[in-house]
N, C-alpha and C. Protein backbone atom coordinates (compact mmCIF):
# COMPACT_ATOMS: atom_id res chain seq x y z
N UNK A 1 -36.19 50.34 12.12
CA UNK A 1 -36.98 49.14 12.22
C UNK A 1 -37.33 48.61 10.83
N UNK A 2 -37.60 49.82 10.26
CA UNK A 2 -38.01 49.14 8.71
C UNK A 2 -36.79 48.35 7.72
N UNK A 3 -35.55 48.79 8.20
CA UNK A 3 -34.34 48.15 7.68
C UNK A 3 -34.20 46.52 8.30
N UNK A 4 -34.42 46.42 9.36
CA UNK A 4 -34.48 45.39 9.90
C UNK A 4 -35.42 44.10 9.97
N UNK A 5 -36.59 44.53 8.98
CA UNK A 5 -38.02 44.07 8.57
C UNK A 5 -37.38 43.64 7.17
N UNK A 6 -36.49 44.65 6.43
CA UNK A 6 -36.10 44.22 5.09
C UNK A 6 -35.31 43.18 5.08
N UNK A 7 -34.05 43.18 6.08
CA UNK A 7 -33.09 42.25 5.96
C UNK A 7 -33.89 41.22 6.58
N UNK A 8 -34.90 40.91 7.27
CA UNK A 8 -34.74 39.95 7.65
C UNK A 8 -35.86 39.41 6.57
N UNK A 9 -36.92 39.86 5.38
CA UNK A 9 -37.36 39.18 4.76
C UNK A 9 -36.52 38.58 3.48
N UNK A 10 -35.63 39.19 2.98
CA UNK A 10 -34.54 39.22 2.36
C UNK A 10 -33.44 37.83 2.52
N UNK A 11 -33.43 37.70 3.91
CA UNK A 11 -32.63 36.48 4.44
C UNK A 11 -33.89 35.17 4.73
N UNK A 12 -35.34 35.60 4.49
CA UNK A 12 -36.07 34.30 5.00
C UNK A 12 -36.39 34.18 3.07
N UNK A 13 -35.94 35.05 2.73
CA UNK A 13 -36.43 34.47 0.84
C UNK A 13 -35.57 33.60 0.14
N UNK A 14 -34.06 34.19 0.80
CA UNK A 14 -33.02 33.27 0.48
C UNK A 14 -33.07 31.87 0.83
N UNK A 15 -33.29 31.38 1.79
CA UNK A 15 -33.42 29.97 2.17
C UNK A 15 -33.97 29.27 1.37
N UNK A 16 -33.18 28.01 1.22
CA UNK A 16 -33.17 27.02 0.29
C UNK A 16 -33.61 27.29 -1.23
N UNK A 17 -32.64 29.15 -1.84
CA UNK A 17 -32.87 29.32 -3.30
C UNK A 17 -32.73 28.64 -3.99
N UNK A 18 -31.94 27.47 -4.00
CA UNK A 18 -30.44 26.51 -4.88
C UNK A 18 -31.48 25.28 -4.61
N UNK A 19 -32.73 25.22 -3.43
CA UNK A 19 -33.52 23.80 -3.71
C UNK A 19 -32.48 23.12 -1.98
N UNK A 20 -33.80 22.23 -1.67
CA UNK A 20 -33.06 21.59 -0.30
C UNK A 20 -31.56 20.84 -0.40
N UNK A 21 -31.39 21.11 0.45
CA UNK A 21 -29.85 20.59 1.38
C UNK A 21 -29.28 19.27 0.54
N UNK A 22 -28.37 18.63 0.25
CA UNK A 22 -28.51 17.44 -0.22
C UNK A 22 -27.02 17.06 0.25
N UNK A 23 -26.77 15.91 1.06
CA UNK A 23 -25.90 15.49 1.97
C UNK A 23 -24.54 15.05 0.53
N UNK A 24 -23.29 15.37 0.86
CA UNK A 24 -22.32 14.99 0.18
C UNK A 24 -22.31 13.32 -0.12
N UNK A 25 -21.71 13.03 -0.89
CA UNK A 25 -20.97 11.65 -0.98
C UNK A 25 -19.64 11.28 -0.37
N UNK A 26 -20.01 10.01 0.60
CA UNK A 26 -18.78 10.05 1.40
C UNK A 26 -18.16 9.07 1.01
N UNK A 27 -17.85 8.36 -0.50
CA UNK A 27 -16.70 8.44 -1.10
C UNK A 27 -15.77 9.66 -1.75
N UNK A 28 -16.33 10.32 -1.58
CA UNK A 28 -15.44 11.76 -1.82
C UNK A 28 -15.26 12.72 -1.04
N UNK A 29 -15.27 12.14 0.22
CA UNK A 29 -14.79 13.52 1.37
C UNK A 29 -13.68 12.78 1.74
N UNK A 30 -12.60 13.88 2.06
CA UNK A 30 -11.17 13.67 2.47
C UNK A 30 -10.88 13.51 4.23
N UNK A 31 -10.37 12.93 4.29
CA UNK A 31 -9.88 13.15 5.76
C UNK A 31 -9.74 14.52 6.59
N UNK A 32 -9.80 14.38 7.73
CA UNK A 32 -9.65 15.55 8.17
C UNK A 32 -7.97 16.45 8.15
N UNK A 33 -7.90 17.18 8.08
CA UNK A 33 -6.28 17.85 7.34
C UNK A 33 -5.67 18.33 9.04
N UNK A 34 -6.55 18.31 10.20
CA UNK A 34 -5.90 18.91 11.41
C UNK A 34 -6.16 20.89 11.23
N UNK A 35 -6.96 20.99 10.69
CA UNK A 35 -7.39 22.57 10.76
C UNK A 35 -8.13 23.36 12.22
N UNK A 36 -7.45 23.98 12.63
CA UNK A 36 -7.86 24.62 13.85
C UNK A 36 -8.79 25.83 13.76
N UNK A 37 -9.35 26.57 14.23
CA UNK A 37 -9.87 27.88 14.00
C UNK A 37 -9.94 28.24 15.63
N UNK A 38 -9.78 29.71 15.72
CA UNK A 38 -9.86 29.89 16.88
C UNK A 38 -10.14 31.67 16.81
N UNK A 39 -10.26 32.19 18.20
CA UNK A 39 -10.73 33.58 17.62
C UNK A 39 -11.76 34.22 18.89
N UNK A 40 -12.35 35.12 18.68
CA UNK A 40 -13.16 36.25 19.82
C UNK A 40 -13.53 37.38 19.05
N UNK A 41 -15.15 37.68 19.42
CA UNK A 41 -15.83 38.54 18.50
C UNK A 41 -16.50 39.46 20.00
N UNK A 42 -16.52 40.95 19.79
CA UNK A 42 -17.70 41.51 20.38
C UNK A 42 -18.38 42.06 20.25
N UNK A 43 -19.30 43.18 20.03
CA UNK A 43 -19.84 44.10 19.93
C UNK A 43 -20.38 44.70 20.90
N UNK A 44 -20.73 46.37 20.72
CA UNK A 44 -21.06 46.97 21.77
C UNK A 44 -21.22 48.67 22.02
N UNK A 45 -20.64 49.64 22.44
CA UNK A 45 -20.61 50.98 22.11
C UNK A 45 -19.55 51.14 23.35
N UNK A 46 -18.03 52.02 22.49
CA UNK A 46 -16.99 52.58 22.82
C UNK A 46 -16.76 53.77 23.41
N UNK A 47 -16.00 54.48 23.89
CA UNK A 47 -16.58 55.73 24.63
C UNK A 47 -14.84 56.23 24.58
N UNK A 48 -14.53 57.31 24.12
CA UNK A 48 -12.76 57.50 24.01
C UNK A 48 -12.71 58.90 25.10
């Protein structure tokens, strides 16, 4: 539990280190290139 108290203050300290969000310039974003992603994740406990 105490590992889980760490990571998660650890991940709420990180937020916005670099300073808030700041939206791109959309004269300089490219078209979209047709990139797919695809995929399947699980987790759980295995038993052999």
């Amino acid at each position: 539990m105490r590992r889980l108290a760490l990571l998660a203050c650890l991940a709420l300290a990180a937020c916005g280190a670099d300073g808030p969000p700041e939206r791109p310039d959309p004269a300089q974003e490219e078209p979209p290139i047709g990139l797919s992603v695809s995929g399947s994740a699980s987790i759980g406990v295995a038993s052999r």
